[in-house]
PDB file of N, CA and C in Angstrom:
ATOM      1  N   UNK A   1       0.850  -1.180   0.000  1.00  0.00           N
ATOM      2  CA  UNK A   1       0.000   0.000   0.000  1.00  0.00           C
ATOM      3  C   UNK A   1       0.894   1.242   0.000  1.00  0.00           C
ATOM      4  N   UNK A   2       1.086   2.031  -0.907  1.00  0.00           N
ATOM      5  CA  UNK A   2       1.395   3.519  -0.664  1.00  0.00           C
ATOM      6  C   UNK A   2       0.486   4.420  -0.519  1.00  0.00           C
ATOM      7  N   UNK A   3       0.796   5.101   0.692  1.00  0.00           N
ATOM      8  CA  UNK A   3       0.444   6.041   1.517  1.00  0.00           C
ATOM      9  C   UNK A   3       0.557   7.962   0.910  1.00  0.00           C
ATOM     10  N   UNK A   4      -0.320   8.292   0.510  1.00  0.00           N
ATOM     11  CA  UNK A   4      -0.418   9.662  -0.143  1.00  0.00           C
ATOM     12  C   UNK A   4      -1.385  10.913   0.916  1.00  0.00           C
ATOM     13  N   UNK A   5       0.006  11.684   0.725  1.00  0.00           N
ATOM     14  CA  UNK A   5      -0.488  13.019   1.491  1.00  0.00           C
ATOM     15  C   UNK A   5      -0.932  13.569   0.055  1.00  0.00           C
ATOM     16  N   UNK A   6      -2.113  14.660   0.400  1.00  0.00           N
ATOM     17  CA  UNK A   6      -2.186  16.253  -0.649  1.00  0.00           C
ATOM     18  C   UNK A   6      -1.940  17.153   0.356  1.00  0.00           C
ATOM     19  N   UNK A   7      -1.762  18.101  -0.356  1.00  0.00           N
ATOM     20  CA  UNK A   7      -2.018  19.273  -0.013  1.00  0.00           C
ATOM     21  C   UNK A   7      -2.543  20.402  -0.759  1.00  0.00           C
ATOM     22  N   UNK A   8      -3.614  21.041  -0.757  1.00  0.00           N
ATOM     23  CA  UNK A   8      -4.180  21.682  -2.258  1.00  0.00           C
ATOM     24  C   UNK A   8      -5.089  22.661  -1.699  1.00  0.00           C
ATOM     25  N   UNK A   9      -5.004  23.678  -2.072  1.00  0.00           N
ATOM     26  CA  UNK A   9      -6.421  24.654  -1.159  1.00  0.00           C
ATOM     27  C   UNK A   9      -7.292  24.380  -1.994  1.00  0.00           C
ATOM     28  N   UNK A  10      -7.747  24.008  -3.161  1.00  0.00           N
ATOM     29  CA  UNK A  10      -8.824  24.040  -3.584  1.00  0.00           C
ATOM     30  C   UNK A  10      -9.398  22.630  -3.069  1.00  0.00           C
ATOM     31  N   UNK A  11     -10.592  22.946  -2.483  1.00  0.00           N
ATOM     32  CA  UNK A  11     -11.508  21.706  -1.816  1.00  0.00           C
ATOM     33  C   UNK A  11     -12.099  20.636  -3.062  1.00  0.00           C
ATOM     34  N   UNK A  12     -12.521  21.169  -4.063  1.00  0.00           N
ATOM     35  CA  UNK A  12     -13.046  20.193  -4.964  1.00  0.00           C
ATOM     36  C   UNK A  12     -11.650  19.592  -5.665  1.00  0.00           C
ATOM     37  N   UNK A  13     -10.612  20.310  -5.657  1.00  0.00           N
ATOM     38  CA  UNK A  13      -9.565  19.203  -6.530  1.00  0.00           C
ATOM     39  C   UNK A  13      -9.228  17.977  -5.173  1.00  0.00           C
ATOM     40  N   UNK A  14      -8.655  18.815  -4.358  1.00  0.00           N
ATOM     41  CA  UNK A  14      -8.045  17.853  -3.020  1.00  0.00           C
ATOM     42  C   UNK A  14      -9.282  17.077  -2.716  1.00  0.00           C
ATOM     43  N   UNK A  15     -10.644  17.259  -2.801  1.00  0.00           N
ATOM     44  CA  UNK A  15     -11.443  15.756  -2.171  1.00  0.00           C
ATOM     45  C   UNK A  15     -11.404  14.881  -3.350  1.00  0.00           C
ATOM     46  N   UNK A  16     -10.935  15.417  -4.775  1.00  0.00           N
ATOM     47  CA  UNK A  16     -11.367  14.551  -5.334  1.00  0.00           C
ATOM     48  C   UNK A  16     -10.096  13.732  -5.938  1.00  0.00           C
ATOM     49  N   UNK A  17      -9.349  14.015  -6.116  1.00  0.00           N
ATOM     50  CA  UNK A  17      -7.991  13.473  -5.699  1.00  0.00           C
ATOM     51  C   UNK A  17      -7.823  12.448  -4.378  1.00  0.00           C
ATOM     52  N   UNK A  18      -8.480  12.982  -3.236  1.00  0.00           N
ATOM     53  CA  UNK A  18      -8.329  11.651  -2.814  1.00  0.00           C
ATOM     54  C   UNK A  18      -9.650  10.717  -2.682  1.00  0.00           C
ATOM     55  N   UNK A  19     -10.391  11.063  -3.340  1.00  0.00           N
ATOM     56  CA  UNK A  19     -11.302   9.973  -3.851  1.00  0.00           C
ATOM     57  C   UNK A  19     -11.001   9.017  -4.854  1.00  0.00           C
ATOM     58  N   UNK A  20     -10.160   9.563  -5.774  1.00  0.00           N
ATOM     59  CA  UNK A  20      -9.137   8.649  -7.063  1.00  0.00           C
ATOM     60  C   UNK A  20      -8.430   8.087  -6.468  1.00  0.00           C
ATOM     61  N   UNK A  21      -6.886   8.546  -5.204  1.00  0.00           N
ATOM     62  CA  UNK A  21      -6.111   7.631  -4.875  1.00  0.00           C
ATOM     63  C   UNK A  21      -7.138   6.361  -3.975  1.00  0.00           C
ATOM     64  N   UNK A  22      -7.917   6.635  -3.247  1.00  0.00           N
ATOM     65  CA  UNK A  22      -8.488   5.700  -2.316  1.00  0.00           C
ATOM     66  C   UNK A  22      -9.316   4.781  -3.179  1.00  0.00           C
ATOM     67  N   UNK A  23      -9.728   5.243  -4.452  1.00  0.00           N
ATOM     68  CA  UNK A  23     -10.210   4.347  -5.388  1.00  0.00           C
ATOM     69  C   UNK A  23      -9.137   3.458  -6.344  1.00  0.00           C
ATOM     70  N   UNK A  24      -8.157   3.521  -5.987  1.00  0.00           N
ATOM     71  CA  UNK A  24      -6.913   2.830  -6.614  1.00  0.00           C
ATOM     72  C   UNK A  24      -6.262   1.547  -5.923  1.00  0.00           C
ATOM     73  N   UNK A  25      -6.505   0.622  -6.510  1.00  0.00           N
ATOM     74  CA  UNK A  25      -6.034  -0.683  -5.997  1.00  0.00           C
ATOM     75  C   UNK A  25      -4.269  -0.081  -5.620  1.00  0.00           C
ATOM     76  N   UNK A  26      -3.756  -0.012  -3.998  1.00  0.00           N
ATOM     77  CA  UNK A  26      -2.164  -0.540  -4.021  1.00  0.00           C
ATOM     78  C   UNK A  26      -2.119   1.084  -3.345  1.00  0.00           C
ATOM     79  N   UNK A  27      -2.834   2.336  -2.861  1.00  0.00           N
ATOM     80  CA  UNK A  27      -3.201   3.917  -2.984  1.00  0.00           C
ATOM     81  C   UNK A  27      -3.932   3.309  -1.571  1.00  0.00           C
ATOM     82  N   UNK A  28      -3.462   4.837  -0.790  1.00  0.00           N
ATOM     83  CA  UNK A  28      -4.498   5.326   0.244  1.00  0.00           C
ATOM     84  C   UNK A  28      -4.015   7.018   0.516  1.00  0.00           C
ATOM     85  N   UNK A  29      -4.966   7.291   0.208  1.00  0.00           N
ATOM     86  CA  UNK A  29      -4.852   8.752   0.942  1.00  0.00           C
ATOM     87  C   UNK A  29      -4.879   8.987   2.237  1.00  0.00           C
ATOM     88  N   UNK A  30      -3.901   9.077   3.269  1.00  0.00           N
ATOM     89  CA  UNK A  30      -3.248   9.190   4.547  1.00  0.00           C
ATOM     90  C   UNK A  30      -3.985  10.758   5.502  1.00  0.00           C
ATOM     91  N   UNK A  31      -3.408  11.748   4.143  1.00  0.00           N
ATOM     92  CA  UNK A  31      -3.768  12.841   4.547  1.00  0.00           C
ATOM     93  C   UNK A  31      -3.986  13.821   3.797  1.00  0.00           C
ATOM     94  N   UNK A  32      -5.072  15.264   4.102  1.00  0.00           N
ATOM     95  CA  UNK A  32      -4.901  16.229   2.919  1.00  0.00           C
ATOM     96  C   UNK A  32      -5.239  17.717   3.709  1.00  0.00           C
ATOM     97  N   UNK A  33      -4.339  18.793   3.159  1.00  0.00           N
ATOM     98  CA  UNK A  33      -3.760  19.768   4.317  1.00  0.00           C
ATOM     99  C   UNK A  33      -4.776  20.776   3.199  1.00  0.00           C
ATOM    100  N   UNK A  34      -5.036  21.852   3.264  1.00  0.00           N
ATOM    101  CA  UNK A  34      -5.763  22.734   2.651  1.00  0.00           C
ATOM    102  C   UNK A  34      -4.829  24.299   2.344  1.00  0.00           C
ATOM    103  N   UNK A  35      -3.470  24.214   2.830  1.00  0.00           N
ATOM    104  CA  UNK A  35      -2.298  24.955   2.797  1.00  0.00           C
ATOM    105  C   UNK A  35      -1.297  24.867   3.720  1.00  0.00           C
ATOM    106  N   UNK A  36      -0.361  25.425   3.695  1.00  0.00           N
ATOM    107  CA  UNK A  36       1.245  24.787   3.775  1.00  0.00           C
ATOM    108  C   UNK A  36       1.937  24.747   5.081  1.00  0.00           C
ATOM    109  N   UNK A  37       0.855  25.925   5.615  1.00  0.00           N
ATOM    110  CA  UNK A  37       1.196  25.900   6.849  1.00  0.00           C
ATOM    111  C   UNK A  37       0.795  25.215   7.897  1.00  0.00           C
ATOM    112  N   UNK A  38      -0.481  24.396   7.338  1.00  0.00           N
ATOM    113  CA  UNK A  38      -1.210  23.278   9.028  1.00  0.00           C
ATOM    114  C   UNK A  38      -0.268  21.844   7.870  1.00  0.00           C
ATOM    115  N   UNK A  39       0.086  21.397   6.562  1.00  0.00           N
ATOM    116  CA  UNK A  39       1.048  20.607   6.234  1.00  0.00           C
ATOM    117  C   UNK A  39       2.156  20.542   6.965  1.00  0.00           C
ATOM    118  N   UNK A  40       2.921  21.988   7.358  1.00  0.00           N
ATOM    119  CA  UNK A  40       4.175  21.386   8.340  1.00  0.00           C
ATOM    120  C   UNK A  40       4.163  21.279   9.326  1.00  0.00           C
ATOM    121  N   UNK A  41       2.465  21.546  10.058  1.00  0.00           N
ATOM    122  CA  UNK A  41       2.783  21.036  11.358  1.00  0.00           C
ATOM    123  C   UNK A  41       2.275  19.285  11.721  1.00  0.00           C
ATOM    124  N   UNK A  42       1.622  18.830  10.447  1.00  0.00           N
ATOM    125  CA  UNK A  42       0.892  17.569  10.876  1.00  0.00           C
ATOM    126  C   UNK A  42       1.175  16.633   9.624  1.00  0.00           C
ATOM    127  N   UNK A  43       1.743  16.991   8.373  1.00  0.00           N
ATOM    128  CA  UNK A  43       1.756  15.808   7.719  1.00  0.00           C
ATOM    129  C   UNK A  43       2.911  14.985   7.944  1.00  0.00           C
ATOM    130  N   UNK A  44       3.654  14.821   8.654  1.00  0.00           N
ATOM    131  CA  UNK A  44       4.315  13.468   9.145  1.00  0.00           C
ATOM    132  C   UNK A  44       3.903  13.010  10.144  1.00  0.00           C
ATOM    133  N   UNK A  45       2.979  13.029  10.919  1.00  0.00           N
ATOM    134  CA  UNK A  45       2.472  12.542  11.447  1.00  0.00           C
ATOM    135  C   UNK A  45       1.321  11.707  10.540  1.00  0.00           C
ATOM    136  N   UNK A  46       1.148  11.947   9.787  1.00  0.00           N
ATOM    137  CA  UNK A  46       0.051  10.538   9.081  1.00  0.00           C
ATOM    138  C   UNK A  46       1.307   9.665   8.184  1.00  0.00           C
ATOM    139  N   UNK A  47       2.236  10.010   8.556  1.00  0.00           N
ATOM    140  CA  UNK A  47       3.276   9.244   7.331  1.00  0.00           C
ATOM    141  C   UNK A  47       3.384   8.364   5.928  1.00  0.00           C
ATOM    142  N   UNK A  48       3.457   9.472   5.030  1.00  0.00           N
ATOM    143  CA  UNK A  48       3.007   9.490   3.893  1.00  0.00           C
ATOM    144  C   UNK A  48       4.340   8.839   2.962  1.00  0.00           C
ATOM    145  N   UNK A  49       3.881   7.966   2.246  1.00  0.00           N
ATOM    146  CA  UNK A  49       5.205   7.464   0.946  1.00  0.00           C
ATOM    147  C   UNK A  49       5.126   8.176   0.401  1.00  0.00           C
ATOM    148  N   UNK A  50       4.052   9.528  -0.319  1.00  0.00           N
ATOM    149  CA  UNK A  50       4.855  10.426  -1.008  1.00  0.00           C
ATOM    150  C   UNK A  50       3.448  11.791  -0.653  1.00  0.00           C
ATOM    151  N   UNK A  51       4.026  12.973  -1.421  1.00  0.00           N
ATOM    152  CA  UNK A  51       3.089  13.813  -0.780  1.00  0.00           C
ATOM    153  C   UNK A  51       2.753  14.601  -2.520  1.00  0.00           C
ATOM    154  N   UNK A  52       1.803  15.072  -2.293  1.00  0.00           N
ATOM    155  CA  UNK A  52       1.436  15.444  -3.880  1.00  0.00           C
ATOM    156  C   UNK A  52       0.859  17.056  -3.456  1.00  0.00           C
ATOM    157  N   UNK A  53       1.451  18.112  -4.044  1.00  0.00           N
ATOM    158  CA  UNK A  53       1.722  19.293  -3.894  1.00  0.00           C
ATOM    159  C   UNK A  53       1.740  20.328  -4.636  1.00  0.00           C
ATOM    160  N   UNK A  54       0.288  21.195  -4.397  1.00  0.00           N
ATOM    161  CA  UNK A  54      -0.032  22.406  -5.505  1.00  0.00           C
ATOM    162  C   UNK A  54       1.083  23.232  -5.480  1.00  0.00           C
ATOM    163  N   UNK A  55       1.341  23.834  -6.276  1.00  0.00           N
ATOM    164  CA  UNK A  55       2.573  25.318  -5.949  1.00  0.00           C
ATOM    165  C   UNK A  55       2.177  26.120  -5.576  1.00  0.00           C
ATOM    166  N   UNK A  56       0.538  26.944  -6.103  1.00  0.00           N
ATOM    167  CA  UNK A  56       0.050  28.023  -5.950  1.00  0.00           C
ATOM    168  C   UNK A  56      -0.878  27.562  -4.876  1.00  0.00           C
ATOM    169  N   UNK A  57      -0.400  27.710  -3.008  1.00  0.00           N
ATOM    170  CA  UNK A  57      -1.024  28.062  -2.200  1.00  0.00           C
ATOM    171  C   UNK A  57      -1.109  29.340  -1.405  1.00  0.00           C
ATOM    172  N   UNK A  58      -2.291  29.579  -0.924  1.00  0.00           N
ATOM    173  CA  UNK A  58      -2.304  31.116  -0.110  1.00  0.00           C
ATOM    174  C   UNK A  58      -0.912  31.030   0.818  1.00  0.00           C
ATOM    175  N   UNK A  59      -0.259  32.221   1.364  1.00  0.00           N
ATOM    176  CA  UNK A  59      -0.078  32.766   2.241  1.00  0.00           C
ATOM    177  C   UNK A  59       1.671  32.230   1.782  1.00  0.00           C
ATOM    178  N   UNK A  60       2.158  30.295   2.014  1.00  0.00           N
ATOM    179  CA  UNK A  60       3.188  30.312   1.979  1.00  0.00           C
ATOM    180  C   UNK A  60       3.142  29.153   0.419  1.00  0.00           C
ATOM    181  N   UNK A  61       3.746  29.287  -0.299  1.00  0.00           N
ATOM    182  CA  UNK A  61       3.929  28.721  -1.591  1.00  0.00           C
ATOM    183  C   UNK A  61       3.997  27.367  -1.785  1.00  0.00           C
ATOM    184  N   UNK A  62       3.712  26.466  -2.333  1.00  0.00           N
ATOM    185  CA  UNK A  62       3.682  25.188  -2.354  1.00  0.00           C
ATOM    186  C   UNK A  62       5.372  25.046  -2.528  1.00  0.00           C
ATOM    187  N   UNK A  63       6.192  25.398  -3.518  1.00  0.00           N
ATOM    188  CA  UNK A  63       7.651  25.743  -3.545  1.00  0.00           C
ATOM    189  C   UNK A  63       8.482  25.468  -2.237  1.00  0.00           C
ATOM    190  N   UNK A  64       8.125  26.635  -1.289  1.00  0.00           N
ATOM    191  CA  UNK A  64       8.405  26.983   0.019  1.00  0.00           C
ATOM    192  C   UNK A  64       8.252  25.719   1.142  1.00  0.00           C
ATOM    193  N   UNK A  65       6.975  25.262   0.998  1.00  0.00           N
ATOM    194  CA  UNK A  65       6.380  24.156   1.688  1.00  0.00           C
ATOM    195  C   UNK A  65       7.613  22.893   1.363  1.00  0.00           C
ATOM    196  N   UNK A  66       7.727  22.716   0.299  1.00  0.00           N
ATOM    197  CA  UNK A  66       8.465  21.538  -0.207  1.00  0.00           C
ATOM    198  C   UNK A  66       9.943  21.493   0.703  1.00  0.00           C
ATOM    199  N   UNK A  67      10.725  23.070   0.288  1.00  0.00           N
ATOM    200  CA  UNK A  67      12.050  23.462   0.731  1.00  0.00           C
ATOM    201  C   UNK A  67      11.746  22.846   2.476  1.00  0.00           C
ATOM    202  N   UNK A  68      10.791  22.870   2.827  1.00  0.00           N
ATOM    203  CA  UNK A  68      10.799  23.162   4.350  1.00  0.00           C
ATOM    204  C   UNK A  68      10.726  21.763   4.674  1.00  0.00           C
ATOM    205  N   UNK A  69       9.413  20.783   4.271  1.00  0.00           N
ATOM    206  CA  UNK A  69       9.482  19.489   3.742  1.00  0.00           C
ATOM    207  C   UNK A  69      10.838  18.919   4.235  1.00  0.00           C
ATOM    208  N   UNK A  70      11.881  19.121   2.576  1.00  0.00           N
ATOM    209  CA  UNK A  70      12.786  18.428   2.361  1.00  0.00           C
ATOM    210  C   UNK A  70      13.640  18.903   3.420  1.00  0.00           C
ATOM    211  N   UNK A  71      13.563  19.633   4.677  1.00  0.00           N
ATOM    212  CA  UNK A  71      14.531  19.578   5.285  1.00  0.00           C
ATOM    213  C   UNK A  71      14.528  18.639   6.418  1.00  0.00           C
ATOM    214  N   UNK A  72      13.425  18.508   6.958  1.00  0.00           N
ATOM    215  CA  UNK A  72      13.000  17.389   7.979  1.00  0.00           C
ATOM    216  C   UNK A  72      13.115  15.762   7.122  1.00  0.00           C
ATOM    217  N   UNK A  73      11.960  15.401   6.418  1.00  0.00           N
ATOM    218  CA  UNK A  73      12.447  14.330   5.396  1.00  0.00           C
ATOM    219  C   UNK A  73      12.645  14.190   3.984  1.00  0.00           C
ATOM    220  N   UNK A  74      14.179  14.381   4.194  1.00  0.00           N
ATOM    221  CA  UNK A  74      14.503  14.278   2.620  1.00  0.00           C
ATOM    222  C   UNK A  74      14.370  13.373   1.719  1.00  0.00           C
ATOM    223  N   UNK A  75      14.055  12.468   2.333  1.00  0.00           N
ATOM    224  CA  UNK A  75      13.711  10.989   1.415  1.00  0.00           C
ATOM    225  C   UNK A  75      12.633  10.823   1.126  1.00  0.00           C
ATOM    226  N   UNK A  76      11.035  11.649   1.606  1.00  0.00           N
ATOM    227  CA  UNK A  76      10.221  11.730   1.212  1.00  0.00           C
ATOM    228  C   UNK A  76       9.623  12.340  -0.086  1.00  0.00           C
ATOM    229  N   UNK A  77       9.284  11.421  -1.435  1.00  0.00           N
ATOM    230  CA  UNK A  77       9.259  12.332  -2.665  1.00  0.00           C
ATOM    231  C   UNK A  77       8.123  13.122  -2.707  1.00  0.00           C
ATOM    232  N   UNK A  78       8.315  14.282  -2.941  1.00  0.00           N
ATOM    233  CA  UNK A  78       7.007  15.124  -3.309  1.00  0.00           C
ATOM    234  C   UNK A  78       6.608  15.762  -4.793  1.00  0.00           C
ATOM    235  N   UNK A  79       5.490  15.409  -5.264  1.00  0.00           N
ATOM    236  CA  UNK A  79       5.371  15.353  -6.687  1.00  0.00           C
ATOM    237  C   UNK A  79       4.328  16.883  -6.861  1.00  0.00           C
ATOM    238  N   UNK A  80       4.734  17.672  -7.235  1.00  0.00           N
ATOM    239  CA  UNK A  80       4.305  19.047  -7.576  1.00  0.00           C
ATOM    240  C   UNK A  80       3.110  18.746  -8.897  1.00  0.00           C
ATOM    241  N   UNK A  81       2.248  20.061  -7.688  1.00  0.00           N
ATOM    242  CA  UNK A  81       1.048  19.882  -8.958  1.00  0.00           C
ATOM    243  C   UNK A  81       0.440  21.160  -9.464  1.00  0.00           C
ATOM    244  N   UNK A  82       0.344  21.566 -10.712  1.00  0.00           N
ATOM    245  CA  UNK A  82       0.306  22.591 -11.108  1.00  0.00           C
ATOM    246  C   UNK A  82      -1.628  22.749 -12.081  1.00  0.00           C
TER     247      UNK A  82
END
């Protein structure tokens, strides 16, 4: 099973995104943050095999989010979504 974070402010892409991964044989959607800043305080705590990541979020940048991300776990891949 791989384990998928989002993170996406828009509510209709992010529920429905993880309505696709959870509808995917081998997929579970773990977790999904609504911007970047409640992401770094709680998505390792659902511990995610990879995290899937708008660029254009309010306040701090999906970009930014990642940099901050990759400093705690760098081995975690995060796949940018535009």
């Amino acid at each position: 099973m791989i384990n998928v974070a989002i993170v996406e402010d828009n509510v209709e892409i992010r529920e429905g995104l993880a309505v696709l991964i959870n509808g995917s044989v081998g997929f579970h959607c773990v977790a999904t943050f609504a911007n970047a800043e409640d992401a770094l305080l709680d998505l390792f705590k659902a511990r995610p095999d990879v995290v899937l990541m708008d660029i254009n979020l309010p306040r701090m940048s999906g970009i930014e989010c990642t940099r901050r991300l990759k400093e705690r776990q760098p081995d975690v891949p995060i796949m940018m979504l535009t």
